[in-house]
Every structure is written in C-alpha cells, then in structure tokens.
C-alpha atoms as a PDB file:
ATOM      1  CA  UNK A   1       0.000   0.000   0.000  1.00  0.00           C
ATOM      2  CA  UNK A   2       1.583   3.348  -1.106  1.00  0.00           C
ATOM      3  CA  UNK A   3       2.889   5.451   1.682  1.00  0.00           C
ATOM      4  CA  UNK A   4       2.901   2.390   4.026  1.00  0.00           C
ATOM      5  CA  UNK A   5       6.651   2.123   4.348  1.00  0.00           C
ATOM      6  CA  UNK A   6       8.540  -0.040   6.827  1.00  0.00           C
ATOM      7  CA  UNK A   7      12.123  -0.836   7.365  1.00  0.00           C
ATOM      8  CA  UNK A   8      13.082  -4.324   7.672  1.00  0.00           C
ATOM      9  CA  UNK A   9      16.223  -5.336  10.319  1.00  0.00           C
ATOM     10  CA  UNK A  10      18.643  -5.403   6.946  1.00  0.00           C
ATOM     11  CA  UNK A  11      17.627  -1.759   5.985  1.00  0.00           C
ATOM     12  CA  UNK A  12      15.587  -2.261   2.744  1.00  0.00           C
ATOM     13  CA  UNK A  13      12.304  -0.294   2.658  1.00  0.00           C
ATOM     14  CA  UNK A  14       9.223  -2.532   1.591  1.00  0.00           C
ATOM     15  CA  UNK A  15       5.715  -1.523   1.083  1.00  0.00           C
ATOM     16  CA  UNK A  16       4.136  -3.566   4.416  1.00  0.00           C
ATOM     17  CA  UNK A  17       2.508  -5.995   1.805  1.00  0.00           C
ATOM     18  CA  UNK A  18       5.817  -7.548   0.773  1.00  0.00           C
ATOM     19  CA  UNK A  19       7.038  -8.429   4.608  1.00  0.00           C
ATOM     20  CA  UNK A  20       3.251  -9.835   5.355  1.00  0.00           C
ATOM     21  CA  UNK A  21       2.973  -6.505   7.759  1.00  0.00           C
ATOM     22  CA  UNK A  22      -0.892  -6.312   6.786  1.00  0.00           C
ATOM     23  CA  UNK A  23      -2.227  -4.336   9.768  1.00  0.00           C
ATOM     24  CA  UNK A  24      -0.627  -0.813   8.177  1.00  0.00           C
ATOM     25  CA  UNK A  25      -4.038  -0.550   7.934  1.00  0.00           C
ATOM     26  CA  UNK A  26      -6.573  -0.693  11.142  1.00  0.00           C
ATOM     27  CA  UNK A  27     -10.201  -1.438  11.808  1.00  0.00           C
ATOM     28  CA  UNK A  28     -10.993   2.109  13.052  1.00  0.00           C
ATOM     29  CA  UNK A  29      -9.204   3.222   9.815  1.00  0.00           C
ATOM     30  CA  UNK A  30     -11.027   0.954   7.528  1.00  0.00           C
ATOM     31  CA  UNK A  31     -13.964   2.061   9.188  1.00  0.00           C
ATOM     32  CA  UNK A  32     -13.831   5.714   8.602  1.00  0.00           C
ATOM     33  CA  UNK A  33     -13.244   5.079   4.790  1.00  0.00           C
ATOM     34  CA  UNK A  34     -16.521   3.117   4.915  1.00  0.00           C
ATOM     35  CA  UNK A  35     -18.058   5.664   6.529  1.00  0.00           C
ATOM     36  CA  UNK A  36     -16.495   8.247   4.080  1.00  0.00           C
ATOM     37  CA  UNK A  37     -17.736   5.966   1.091  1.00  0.00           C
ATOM     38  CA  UNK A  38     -21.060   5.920   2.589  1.00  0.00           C
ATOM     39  CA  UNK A  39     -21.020   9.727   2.895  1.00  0.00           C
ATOM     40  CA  UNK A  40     -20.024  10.317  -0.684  1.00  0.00           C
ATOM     41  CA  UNK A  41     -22.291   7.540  -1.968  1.00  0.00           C
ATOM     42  CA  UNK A  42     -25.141   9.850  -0.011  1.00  0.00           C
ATOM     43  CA  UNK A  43     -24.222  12.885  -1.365  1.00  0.00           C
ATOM     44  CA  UNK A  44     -24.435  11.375  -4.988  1.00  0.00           C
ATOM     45  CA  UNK A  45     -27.402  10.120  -4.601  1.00  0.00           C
ATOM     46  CA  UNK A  46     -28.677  13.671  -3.687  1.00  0.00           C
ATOM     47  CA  UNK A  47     -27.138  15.614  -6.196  1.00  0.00           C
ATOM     48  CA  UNK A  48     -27.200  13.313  -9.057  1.00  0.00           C
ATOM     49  CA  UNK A  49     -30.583  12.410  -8.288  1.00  0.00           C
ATOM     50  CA  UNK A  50     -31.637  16.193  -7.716  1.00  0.00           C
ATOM     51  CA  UNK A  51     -30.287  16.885 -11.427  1.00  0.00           C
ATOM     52  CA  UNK A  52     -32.017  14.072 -13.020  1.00  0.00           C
ATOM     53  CA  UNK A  53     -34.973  15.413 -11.758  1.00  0.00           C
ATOM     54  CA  UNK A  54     -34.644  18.626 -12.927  1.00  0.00           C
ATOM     55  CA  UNK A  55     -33.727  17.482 -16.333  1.00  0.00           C
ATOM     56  CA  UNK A  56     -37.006  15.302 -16.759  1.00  0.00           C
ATOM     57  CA  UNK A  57     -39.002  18.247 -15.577  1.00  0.00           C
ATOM     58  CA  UNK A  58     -37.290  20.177 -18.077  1.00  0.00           C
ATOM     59  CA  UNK A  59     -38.684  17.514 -20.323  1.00  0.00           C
ATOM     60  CA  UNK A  60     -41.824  17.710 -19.347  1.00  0.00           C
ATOM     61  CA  UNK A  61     -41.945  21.089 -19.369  1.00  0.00           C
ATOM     62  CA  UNK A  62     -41.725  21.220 -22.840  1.00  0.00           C
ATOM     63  CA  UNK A  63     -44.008  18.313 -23.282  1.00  0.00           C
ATOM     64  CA  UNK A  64     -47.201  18.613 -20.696  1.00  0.00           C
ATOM     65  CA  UNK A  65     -46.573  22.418 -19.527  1.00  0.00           C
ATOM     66  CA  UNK A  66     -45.868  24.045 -16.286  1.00  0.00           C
ATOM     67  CA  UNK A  67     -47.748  22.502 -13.536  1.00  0.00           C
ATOM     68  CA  UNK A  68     -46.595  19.328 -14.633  1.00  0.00           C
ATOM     69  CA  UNK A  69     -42.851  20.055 -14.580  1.00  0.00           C
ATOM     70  CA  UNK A  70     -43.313  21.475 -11.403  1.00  0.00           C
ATOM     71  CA  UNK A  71     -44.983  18.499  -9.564  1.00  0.00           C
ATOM     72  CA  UNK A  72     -42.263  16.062 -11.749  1.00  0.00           C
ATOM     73  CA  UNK A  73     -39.658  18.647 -10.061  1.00  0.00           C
ATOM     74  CA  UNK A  74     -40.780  18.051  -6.436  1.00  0.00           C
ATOM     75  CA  UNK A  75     -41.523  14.343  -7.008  1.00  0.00           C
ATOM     76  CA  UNK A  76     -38.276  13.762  -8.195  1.00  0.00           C
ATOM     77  CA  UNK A  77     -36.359  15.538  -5.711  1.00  0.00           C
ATOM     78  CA  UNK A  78     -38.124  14.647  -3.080  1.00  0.00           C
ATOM     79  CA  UNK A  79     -37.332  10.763  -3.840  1.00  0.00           C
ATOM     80  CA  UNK A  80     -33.574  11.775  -4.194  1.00  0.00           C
ATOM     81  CA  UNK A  81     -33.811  13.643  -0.627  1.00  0.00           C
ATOM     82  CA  UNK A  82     -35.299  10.549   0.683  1.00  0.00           C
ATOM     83  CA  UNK A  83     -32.840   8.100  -0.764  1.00  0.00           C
ATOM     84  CA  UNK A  84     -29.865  10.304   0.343  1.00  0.00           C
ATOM     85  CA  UNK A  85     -31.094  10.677   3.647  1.00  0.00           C
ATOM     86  CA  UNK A  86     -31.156   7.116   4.186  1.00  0.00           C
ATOM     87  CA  UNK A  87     -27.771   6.521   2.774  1.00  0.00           C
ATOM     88  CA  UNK A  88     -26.384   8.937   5.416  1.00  0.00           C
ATOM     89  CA  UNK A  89     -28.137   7.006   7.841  1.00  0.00           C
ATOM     90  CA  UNK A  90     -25.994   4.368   7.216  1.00  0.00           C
ATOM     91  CA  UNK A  91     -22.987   6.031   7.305  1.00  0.00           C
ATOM     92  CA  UNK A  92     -23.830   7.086  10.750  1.00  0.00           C
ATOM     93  CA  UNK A  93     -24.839   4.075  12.134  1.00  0.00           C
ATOM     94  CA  UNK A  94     -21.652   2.508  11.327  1.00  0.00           C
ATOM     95  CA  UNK A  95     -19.762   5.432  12.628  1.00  0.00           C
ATOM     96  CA  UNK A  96     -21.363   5.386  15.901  1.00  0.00           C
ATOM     97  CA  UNK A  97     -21.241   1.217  16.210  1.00  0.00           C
ATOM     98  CA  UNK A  98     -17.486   1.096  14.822  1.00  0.00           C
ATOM     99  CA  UNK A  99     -15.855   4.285  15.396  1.00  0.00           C
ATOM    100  CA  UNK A 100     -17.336   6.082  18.387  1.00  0.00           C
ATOM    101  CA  UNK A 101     -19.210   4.059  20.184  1.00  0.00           C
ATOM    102  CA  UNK A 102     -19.736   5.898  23.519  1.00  0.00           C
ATOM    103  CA  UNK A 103     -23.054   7.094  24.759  1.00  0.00           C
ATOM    104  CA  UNK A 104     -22.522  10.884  23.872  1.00  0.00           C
ATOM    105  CA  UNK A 105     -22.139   9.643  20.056  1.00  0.00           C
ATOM    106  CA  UNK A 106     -24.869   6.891  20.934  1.00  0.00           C
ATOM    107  CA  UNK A 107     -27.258  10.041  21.682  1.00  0.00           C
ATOM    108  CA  UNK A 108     -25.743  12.184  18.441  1.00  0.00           C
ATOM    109  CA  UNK A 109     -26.537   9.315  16.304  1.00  0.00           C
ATOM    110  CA  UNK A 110     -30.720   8.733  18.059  1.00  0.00           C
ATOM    111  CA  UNK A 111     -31.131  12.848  17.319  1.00  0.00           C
ATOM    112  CA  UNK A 112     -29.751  13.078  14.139  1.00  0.00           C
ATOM    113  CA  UNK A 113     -31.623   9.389  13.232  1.00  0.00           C
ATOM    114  CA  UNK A 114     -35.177  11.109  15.170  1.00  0.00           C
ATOM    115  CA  UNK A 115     -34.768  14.751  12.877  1.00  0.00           C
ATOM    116  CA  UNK A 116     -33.760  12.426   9.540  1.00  0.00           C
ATOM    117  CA  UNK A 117     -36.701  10.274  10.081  1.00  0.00           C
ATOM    118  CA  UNK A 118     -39.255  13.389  11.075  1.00  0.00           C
ATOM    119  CA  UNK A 119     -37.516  14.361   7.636  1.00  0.00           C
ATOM    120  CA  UNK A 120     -38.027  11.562   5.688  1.00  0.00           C
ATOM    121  CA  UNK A 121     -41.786  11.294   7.259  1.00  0.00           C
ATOM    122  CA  UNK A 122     -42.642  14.917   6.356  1.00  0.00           C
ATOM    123  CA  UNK A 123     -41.108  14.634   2.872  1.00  0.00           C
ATOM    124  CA  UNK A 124     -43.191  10.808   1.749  1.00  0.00           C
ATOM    125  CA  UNK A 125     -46.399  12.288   3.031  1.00  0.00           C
ATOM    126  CA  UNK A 126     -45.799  15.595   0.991  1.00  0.00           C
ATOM    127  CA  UNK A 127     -44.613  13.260  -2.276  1.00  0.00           C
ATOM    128  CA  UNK A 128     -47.754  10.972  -1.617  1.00  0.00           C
ATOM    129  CA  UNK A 129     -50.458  12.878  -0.203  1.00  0.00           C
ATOM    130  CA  UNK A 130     -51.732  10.946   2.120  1.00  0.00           C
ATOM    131  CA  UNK A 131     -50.078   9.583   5.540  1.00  0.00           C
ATOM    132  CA  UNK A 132     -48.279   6.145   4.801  1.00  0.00           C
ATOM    133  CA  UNK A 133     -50.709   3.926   6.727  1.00  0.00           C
ATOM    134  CA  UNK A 134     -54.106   5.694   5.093  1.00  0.00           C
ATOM    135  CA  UNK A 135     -52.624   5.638   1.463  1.00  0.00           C
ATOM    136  CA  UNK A 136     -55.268   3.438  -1.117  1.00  0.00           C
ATOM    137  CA  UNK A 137     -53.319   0.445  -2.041  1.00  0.00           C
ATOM    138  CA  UNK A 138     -53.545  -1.173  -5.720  1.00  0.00           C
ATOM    139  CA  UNK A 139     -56.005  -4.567  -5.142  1.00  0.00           C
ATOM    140  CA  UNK A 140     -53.808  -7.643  -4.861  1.00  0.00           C
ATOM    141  CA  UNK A 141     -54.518 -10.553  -7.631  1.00  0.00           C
ATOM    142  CA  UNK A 142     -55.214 -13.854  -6.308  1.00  0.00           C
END
C-alpha cells in the first residue's frame, strides 16, 4: 500500500505488503473510509438524483406544460432527498457502532436518526399525499 513504508532489520524499505505486515491498515481506519464511502455515496445520490430530476421536468416542461414540470420537479427531488437521507443514515450508524461508540455519540446518532426520520416522514407524506398507513393500495390478484 503506497505510503505504508517499513524498514526491515537489513535496511531495505518494503511496502508492508511484501514483509506480510498487513495491519498498516486498522479497523478504526477501515472504518472511517466506509463511513467516508457511505457519505459520498449519499451525497451522490442527492445531487445526481436532484439533477435528473430537474432534467425530466425540463422535459416535461416542454411536453405537458408548467404545472406538470413542477410536480415532476418536487416528485423527483423529493425521492432523491429521501434516498440520500437514508444513505447517510448508514454512514452514521456505522460510525457510531465502529468508530465512536460511547453514549454521547450513541445520543448524536438517536437525534440526528429522530430529525432524519421526522424528515423523511414529512417529505413521503408531501410526495404521496396521504399519511403512509391511510394511502389506497392497488387490489392484490389472487
């Protein structure tokens, strides 16, 4: 691994992998790049989602006319807030289980997870209409 240097008893530098020195590397370490991808991966999801949604109410602005573009708009980006959201969920839950698990970080994590949720809540019954639980659902064959 590059910039994971060690110096053997006979003075030649090796990488770590070459020696079998494969700890230059820790848990905690690995952990906050998981969290990190997680983070990124969330962010993504928010922006590219946010600009495909934009683009296809650009579409159907030209197509179906105002209103419709708008409620495309808020549909669309209110599915990529929701997805995002979730994604950072995750990165947070693994920070706190991995990385910091104490009972101040314990208590971060249950606030930010109570506001996300109140978020994500707020923001399906806006995109839907209706509250999750009173929503119609399509008839089931049998």
């Amino acid at each position: 691994m590059p910039g994971c240097v060690s110096t053997p008893t006979d003075g030649r530098a090796t990488d770590g992998w070459l020696d079998g020195d494969v700890t230059s590397m820790d848990y905690e370490e690995l952990m906050e790049n998981v969290v990190k991808a997680f983070e990124v991966a969330g962010v993504a999801v928010l922006a590219i989602g946010s600009i495909m949604a934009l683009a296809d109410a650009t579409a159907a602005l030209r197509r179906e006319g105002r209103r419709s573009a708008y409620a495309r708009a808020r549909q669309g980006i209110g599915r990529s807030i929701l997805l995002g959201l979730e994604v950072l969920i995750i990165a947070d839950i693994i920070m706190t289980i991995t990385i910091d698990p104490t009972v101040e970080s314990a208590l971060s994590l249950g606030l930010i997870v109570l506001v996300r949720t109140f978020l994500s809540f707020s923001l399906e019954i806006e995109l839907e209409g209706a509250l999750p639980w009173r929503r119609q659902r399509p008839p089931t064959e049998e």
